[in-house]
C-alpha atoms as a PDB file:
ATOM      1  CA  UNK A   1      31.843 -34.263 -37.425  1.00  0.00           C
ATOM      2  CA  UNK A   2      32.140 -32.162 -34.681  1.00  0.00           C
ATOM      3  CA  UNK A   3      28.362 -32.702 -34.120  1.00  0.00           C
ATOM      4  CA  UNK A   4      27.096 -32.403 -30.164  1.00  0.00           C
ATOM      5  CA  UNK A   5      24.370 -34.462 -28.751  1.00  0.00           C
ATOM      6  CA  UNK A   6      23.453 -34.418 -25.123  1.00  0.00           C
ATOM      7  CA  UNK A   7      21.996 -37.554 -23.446  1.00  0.00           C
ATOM      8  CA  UNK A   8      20.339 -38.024 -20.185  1.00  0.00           C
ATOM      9  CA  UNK A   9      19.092 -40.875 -18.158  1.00  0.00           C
ATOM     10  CA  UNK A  10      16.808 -40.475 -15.340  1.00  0.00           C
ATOM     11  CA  UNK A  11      14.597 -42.624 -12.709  1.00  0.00           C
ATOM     12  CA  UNK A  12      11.860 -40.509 -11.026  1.00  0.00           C
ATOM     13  CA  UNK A  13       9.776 -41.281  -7.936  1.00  0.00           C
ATOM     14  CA  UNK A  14       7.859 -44.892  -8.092  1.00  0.00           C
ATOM     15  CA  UNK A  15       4.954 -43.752  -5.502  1.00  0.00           C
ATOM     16  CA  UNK A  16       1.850 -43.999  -7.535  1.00  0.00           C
ATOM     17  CA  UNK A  17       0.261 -42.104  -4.055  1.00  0.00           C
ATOM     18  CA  UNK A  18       2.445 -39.013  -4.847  1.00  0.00           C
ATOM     19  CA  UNK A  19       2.399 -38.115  -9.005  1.00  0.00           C
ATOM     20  CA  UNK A  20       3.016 -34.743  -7.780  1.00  0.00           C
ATOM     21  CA  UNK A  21       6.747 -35.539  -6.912  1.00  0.00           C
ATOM     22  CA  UNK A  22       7.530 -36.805  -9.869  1.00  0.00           C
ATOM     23  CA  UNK A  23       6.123 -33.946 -11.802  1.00  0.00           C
ATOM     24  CA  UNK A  24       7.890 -31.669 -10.129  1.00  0.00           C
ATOM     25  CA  UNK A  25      10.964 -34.044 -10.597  1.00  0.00           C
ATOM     26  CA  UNK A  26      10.674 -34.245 -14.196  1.00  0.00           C
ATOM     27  CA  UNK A  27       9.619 -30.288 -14.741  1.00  0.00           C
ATOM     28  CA  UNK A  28      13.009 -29.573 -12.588  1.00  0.00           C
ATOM     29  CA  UNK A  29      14.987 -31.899 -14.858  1.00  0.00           C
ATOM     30  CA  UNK A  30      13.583 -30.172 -17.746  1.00  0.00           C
ATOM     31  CA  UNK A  31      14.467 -26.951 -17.135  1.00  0.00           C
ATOM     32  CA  UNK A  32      18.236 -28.063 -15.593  1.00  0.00           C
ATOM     33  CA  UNK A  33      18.565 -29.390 -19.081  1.00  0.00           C
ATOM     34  CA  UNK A  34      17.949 -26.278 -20.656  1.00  0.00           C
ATOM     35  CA  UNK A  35      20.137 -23.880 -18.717  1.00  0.00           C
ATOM     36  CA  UNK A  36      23.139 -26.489 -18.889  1.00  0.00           C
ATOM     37  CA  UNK A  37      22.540 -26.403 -22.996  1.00  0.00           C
ATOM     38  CA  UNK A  38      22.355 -22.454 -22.801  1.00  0.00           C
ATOM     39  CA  UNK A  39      25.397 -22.175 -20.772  1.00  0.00           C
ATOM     40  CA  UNK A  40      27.152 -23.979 -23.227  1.00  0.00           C
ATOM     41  CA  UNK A  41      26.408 -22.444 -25.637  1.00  0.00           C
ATOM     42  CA  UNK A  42      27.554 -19.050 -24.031  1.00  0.00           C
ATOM     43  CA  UNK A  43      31.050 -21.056 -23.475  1.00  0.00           C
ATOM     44  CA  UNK A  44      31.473 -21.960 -27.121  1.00  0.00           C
ATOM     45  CA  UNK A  45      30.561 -18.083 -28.083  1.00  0.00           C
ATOM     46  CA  UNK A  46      33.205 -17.483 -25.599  1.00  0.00           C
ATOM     47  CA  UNK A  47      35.503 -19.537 -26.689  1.00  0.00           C
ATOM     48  CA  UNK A  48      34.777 -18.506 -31.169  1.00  0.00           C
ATOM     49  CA  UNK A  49      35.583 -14.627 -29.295  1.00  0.00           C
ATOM     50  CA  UNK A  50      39.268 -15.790 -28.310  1.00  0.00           C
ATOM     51  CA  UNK A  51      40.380 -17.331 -31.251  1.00  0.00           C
ATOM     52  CA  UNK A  52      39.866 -13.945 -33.290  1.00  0.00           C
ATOM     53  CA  UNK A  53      43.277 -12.975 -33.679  1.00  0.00           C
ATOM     54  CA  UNK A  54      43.951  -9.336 -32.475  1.00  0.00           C
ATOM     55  CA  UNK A  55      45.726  -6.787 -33.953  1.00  0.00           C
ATOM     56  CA  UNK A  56      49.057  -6.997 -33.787  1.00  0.00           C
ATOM     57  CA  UNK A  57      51.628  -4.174 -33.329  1.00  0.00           C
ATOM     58  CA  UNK A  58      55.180  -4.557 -35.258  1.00  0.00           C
ATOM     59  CA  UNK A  59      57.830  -2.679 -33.609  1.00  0.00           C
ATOM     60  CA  UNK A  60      61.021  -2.188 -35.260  1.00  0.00           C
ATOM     61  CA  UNK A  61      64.228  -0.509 -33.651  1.00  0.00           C
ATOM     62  CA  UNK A  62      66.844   0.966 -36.029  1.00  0.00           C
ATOM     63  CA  UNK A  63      70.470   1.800 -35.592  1.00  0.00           C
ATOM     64  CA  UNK A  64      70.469   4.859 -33.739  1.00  0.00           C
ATOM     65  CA  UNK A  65      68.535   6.168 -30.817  1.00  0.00           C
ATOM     66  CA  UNK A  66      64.878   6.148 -32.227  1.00  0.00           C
ATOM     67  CA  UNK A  67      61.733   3.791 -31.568  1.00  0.00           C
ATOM     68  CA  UNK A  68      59.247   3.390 -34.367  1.00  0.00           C
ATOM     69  CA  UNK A  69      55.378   2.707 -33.777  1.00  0.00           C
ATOM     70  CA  UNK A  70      52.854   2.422 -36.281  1.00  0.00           C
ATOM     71  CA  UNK A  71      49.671   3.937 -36.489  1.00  0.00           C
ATOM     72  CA  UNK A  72      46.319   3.515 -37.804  1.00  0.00           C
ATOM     73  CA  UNK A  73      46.884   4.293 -41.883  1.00  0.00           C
ATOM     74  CA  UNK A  74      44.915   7.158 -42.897  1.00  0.00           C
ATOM     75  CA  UNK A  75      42.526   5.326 -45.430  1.00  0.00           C
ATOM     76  CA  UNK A  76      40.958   8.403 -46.903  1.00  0.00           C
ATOM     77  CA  UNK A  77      44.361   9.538 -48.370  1.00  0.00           C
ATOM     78  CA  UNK A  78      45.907   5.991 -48.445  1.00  0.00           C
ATOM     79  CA  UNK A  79      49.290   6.816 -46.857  1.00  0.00           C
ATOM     80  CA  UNK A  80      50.748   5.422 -43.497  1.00  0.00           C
ATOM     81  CA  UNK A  81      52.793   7.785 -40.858  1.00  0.00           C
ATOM     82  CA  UNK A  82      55.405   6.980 -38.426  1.00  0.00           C
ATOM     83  CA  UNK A  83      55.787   8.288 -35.145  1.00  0.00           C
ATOM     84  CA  UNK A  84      59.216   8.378 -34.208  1.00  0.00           C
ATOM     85  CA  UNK A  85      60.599   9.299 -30.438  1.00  0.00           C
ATOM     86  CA  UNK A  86      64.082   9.943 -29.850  1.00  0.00           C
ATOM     87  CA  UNK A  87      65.404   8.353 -26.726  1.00  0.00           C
ATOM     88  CA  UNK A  88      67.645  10.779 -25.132  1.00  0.00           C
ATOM     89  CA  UNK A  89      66.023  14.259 -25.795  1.00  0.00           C
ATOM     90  CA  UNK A  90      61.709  12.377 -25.591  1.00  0.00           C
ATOM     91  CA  UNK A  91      60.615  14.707 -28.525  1.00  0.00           C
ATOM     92  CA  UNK A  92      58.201  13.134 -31.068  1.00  0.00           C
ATOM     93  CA  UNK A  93      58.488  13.610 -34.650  1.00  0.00           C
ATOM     94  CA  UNK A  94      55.835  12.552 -37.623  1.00  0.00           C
ATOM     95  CA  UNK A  95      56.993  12.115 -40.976  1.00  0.00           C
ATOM     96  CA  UNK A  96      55.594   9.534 -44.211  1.00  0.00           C
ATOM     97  CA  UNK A  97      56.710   5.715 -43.643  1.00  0.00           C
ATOM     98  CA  UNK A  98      58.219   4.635 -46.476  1.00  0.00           C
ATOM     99  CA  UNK A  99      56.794   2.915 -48.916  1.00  0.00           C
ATOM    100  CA  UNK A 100      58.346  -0.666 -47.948  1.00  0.00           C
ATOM    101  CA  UNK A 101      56.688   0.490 -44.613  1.00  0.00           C
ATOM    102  CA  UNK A 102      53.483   1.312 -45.964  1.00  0.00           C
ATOM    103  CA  UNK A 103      53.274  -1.771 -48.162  1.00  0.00           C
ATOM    104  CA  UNK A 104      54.651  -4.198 -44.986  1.00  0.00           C
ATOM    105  CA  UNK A 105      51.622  -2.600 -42.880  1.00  0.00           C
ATOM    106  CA  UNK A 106      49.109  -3.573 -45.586  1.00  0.00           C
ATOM    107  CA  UNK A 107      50.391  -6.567 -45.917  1.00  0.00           C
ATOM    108  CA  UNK A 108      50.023  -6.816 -41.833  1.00  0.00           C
ATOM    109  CA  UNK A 109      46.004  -5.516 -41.814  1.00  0.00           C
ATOM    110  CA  UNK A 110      45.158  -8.082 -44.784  1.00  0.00           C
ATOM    111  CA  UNK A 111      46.200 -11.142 -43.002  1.00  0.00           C
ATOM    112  CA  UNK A 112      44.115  -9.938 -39.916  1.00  0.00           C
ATOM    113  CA  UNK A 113      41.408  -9.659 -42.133  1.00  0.00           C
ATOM    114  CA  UNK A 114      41.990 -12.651 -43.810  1.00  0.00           C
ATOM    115  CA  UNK A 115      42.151 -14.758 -40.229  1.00  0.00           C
ATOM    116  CA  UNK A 116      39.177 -12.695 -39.138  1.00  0.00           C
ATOM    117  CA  UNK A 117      37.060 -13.847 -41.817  1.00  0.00           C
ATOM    118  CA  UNK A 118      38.543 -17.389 -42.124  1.00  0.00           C
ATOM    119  CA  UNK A 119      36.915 -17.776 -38.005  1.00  0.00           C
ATOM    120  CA  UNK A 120      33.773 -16.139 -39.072  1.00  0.00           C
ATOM    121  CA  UNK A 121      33.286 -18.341 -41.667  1.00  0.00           C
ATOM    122  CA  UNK A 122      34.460 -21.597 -39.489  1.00  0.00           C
ATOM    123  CA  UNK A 123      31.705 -20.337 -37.313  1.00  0.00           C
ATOM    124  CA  UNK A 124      29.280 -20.385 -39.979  1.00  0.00           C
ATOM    125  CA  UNK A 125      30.194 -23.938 -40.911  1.00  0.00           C
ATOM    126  CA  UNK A 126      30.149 -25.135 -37.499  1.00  0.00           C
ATOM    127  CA  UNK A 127      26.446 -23.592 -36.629  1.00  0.00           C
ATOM    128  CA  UNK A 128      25.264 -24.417 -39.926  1.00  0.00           C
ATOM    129  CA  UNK A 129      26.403 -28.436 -38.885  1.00  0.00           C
ATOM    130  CA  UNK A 130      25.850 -28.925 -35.794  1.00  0.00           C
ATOM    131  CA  UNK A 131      23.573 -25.856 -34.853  1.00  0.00           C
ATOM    132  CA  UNK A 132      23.287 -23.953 -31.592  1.00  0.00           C
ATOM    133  CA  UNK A 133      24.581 -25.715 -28.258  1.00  0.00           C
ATOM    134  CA  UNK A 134      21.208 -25.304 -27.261  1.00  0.00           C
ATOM    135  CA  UNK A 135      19.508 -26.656 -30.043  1.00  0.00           C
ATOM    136  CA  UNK A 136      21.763 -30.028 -30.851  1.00  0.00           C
ATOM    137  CA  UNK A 137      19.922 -33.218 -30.343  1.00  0.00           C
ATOM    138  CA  UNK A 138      18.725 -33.889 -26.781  1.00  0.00           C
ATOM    139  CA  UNK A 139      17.771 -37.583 -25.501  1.00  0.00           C
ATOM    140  CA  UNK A 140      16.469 -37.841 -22.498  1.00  0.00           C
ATOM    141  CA  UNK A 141      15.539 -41.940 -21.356  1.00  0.00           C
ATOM    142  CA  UNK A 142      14.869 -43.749 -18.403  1.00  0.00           C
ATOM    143  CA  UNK A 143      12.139 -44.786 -15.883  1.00  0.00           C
ATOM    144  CA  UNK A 144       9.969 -42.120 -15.339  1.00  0.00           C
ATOM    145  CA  UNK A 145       7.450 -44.417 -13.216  1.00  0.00           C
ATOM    146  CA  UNK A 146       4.269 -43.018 -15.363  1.00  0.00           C
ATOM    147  CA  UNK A 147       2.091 -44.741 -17.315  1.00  0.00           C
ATOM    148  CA  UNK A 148       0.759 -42.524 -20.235  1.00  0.00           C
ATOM    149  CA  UNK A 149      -2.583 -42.290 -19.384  1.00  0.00           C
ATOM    150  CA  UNK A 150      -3.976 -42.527 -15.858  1.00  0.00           C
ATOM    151  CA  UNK A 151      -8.117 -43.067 -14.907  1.00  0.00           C
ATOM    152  CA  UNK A 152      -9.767 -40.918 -12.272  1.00  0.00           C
ATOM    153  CA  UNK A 153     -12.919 -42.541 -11.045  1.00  0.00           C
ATOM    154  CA  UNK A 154     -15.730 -39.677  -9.751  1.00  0.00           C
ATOM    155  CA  UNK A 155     -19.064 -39.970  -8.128  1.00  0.00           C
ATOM    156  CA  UNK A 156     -21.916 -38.702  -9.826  1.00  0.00           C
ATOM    157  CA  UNK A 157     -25.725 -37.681  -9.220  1.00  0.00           C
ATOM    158  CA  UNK A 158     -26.801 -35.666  -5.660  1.00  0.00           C
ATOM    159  CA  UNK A 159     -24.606 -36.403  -3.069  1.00  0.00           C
ATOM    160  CA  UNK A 160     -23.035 -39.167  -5.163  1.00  0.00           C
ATOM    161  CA  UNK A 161     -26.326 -40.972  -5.441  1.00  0.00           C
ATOM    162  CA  UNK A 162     -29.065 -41.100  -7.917  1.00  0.00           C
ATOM    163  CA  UNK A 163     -31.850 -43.290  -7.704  1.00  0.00           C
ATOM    164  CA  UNK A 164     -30.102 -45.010  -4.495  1.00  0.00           C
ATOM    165  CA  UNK A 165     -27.244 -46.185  -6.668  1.00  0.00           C
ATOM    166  CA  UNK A 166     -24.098 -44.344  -7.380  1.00  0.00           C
ATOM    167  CA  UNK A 167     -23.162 -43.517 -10.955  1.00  0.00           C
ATOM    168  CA  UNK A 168     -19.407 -43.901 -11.413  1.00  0.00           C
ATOM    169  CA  UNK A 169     -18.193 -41.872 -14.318  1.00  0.00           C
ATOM    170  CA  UNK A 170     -14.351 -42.686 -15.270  1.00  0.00           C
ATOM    171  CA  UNK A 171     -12.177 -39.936 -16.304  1.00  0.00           C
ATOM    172  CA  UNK A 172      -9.140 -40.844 -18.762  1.00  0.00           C
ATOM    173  CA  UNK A 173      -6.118 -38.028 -18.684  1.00  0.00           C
ATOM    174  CA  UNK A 174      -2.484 -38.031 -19.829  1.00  0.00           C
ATOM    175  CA  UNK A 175      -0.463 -38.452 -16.278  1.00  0.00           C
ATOM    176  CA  UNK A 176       1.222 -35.161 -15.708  1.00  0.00           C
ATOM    177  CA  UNK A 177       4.911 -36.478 -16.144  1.00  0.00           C
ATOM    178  CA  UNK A 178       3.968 -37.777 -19.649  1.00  0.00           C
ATOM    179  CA  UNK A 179       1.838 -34.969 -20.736  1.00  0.00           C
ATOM    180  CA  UNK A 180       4.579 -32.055 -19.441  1.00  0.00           C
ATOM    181  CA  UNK A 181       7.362 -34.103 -21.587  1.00  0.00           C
ATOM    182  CA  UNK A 182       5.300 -34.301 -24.721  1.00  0.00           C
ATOM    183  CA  UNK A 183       3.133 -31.564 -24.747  1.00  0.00           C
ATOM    184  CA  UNK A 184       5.467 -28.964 -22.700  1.00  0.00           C
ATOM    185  CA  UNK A 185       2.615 -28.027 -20.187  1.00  0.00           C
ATOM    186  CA  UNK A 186       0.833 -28.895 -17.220  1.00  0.00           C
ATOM    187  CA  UNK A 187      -2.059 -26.464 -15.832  1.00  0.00           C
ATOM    188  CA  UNK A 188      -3.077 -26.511 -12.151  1.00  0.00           C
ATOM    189  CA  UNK A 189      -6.069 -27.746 -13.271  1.00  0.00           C
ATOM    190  CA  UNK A 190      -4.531 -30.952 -14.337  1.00  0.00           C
ATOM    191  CA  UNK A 191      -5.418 -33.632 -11.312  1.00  0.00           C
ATOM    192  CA  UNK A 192      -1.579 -34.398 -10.600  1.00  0.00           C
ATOM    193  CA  UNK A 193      -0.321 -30.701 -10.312  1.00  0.00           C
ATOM    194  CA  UNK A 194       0.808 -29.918  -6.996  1.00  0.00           C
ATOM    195  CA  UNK A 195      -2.578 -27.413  -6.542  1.00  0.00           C
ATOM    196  CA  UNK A 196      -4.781 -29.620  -7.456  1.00  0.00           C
ATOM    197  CA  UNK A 197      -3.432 -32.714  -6.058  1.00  0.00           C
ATOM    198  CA  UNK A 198      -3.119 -30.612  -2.541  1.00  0.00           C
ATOM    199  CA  UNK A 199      -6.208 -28.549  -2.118  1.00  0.00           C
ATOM    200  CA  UNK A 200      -4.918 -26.964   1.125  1.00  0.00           C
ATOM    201  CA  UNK A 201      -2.616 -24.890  -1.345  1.00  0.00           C
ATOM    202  CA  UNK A 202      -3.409 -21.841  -2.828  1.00  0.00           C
ATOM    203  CA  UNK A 203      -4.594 -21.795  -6.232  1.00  0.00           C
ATOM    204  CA  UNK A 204      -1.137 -19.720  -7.410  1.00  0.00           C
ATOM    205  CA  UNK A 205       1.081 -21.311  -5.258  1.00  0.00           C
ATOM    206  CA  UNK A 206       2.431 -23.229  -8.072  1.00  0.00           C
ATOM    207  CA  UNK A 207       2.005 -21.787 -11.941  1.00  0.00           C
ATOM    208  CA  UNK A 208       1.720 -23.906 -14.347  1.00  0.00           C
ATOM    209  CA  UNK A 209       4.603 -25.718 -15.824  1.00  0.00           C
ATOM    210  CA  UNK A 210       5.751 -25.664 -19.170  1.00  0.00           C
ATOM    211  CA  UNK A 211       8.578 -26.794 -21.049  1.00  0.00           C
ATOM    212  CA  UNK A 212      10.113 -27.311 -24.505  1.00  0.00           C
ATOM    213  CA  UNK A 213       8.296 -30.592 -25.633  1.00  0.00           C
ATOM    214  CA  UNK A 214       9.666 -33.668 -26.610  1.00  0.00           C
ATOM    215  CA  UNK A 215       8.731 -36.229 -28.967  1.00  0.00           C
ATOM    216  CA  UNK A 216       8.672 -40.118 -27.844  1.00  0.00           C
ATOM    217  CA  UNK A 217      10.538 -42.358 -29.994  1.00  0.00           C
ATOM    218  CA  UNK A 218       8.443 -45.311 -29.276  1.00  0.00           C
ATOM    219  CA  UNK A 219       5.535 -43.733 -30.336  1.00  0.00           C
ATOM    220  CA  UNK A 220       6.959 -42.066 -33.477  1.00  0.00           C
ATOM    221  CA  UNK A 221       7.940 -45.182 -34.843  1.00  0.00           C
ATOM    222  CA  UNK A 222       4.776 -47.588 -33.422  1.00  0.00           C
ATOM    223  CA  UNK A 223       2.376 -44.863 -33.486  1.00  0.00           C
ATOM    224  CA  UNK A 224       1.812 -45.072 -29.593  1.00  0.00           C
ATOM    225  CA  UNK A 225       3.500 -46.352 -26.977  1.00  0.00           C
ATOM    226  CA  UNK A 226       4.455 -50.190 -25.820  1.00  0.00           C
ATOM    227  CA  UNK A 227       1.974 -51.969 -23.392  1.00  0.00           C
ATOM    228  CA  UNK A 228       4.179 -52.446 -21.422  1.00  0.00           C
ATOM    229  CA  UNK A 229       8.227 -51.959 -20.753  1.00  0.00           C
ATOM    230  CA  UNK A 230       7.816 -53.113 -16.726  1.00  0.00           C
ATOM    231  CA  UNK A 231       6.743 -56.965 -16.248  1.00  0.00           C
ATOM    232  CA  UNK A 232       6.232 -58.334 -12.822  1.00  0.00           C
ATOM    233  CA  UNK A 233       4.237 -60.630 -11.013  1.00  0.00           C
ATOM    234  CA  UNK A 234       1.397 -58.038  -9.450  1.00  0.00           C
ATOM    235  CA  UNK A 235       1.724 -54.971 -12.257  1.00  0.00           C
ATOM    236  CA  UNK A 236       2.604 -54.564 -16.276  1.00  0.00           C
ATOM    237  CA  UNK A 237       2.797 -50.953 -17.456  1.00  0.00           C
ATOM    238  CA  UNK A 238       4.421 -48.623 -19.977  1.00  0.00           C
ATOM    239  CA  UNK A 239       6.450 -46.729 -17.481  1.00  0.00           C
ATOM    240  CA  UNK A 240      10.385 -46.375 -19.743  1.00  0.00           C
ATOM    241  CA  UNK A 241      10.798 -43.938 -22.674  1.00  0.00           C
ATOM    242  CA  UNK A 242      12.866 -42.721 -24.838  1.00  0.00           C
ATOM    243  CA  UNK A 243      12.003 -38.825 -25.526  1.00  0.00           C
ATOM    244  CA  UNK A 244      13.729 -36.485 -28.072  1.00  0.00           C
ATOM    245  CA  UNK A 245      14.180 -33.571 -29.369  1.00  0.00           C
ATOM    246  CA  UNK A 246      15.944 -31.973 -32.503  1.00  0.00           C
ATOM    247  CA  UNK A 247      16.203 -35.297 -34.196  1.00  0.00           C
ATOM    248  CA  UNK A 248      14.999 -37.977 -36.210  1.00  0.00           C
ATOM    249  CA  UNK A 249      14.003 -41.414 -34.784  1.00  0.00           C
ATOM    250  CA  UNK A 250      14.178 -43.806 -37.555  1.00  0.00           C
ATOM    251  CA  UNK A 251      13.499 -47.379 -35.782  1.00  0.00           C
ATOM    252  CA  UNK A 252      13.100 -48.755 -32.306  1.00  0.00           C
ATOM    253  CA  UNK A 253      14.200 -51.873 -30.544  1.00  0.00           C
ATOM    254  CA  UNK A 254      11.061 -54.311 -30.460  1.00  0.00           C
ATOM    255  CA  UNK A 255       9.305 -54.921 -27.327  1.00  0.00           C
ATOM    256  CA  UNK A 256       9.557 -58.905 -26.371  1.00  0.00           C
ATOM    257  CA  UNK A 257       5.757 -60.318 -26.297  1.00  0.00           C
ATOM    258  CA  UNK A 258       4.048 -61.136 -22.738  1.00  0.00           C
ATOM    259  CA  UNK A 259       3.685 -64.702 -24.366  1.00  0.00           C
ATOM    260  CA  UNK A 260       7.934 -64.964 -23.498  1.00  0.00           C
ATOM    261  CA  UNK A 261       8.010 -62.637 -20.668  1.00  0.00           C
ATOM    262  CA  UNK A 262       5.337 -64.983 -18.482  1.00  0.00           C
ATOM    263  CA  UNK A 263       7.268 -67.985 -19.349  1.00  0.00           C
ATOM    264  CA  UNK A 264       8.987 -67.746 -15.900  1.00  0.00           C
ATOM    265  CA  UNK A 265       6.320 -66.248 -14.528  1.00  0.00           C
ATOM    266  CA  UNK A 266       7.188 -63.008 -14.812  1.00  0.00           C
ATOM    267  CA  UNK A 267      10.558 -60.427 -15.065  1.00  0.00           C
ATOM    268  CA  UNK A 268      12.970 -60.905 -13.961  1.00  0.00           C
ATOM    269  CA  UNK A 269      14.165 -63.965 -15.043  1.00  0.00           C
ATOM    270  CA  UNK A 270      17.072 -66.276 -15.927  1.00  0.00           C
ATOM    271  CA  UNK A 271      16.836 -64.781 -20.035  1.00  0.00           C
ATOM    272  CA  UNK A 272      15.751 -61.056 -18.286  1.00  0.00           C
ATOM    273  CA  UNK A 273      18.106 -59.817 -15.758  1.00  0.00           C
ATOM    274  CA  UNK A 274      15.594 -56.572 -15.328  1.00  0.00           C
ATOM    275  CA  UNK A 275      12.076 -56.309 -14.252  1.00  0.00           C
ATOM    276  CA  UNK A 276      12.181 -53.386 -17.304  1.00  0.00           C
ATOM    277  CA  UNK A 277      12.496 -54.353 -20.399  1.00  0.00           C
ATOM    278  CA  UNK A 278      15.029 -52.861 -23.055  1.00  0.00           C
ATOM    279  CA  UNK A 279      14.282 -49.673 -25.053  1.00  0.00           C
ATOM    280  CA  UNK A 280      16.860 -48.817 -27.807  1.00  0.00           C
ATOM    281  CA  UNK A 281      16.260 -46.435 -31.104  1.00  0.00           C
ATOM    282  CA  UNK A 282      18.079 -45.208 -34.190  1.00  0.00           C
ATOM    283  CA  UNK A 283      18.556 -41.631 -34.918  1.00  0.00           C
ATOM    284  CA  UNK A 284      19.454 -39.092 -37.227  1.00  0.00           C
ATOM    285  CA  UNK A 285      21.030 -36.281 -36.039  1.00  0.00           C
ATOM    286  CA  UNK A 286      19.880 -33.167 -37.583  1.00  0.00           C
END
C-alpha cells in the first residue's frame, strides 16, 4: 500500500534512585525520533523532485552543413522559430520551423506536461495515503522502567512536627518518563526533572521538556494501564508500554492474572521465559 510506519523498541535506565536519567533518556529518544521522521521526509521530497522529467531538447541534423536547435515557441503569436548555424562560415540565421516542426515541438511540450502532472498527481495520491514521512504511524514499546504514577512522602507542621508527632502528607504525581510520553511535557517543577531532582543546579539549567505526545495503547483500550507487566519475587509494577501516535489501537493482548503468574512463585518461570510479561495490540493505520 505503500503505507510507512516506524517502530521503535527501547529499555531505559532501571535505577529507581536516578528517574532523572531516564527522563532525559526518554526526552532524547523522543526528539531522535522526530528528526529521523523529518529527514525522511526531506529524502522522499528529494527523491518526488528527480523523477520530474526535464525538458528535453530534440536535435536534428540535416543533409548539408547546418545544426538545428529549437527554441522556446513564442506562445503569444503561436509560431515556433529555428535557429540554424552553418558549420563552416558560424553565422546564425532565424527563419519559421515548419509546420511538421512546429506541430512535432507541441507534441514534445504536451508530453512534458502530461508526465509533469501525472508525478504531481502520484504525489497527491501518495500523501493523501500514507501522509507525511513525519506524520505516518509511530510505535514506540519497550521497558521504560516507570511506573505511571509515583508517591512522594513530605513532612508537615513546624519543623516537621506538630503537636510532637509528624504529619506525613503523601503526594501522588505521574513519574516524569510517563507523563513527558503522554502528555508531551515535563516542567522543572516536576520532582523528577533534572532541576528539581538536583537542587545544586540552577533553576534554567535545564528547560522544560516537551514533546509530541503519545497515546498508550493499553490504556486506550482498558481505560488505564495493567497492574502490572513486571512479576518477580520482591516487586510487581506496570513498567512496559506500548505508546502511539497517528493511529488507531483497536485491541490489546490480555494481561495473564497474578492468580497464574504466582503459581511458581513468581516470573520467570517454566510457562514464562521473562520476568515481563507480553504486550501486543492491533492497529489501524491511518
Amino acid at each position: 500500500t505503500g503505507q510507512i510506519v516506524h517502530v521503535c523498541s527501547t529499555h531505559l535506565f532501571w535505577d529507581p534512585r536516578q528517574p532523572e536519567v531516564k527522563l532525559m533518556q526518554a526526552f532524547l529518544l523522543a526528539r531522535a525520533l522526530r528528526r529521523y521522521a523529518d529527514e525522511q521526509e526531506r529524502t522522499r521530497e528529494e527523491e518526488r523532485e528527480e523523477k520530474i522529467p526535464e525538458c528535453t531538447q530534440r536535435n536534428d541534423t540535416d543533409a548539408g552543413d547546418e545544426r538545428v536547435t529549437k527554441e522556446e515557441t513564442n506562445e503569444s503569436r503561436n509560431e515556433a522559430t529555428t535557429r540554424k548555424v552553418n558549420v563552416k562560415t558560424g553565422e546564425w540565421t532565424r527563419e519559421e520551423a515548419p509546420e511538421t516542426d512546429q506541430k512535432i515541438n507541441h507534441e514534445i511540450n504536451h508530453e512534458i506536461e502530461q508526465a509533469r502532472e501525472q508525478e504531481r498527481e502520484q504525489g497527491r495520491e501518495e500523501r493523501s495515503s500514507a501522509g507525511l514521512v513525519r506524520d505516518a504511524p509511530l510505535i514506540v514499546g519497550g521497558d521504560f522502567n516507570s511506573m505511571p504514577f509515583q508517591s512522594v512522602t513530605k513532612v508537615s507542621g513546624p519543623e516537621g512536627r506538630e503537636k510532637g508527632k509528624e504529619m506525613c502528607v503523601e503526594n501522588k504525581y505521574h513519574s516524569g518518563v510517563y507523563q513527558l510520553f503522554t502528555e508531551g511535557l515535563v516542567l522543572p517543577s516536576h520532582p523528577e526533572h533534572p532541576v528539581s531532582f538536583h537542587p545544586s543546579l540552577a533553576a534554567d539549567a535545564v528547560p522544560p521538556l516537551t514533546i509530541f505526545p503519545f497515546q498508550s495503547a493499553y490504556k486506550e483500550v482498558l481505560g488505564e494501564e495493567p497492574r502490572f507487566t513486571n512479576y518477580t519475587r520482591d516487586f510487581q509494577g506496570c513498567l512496559d508500554y506500548l505508546f502511539f501516535r497517528n493511529a488507531t489501537v483497536k485491541a490489546v493482548l490480555s494481561i495473564p492474572d497474578d492468580c497464574e503468574l504466582k503459581r511458581e512463585v513468581a516470573l520467570p518461570n517454566s510457562r514464562f521465559p521473562s520476568d515481563h510479561v507480553a504486550l501486543m495490540a492491533d492497529f489501524v493505520l491511518r
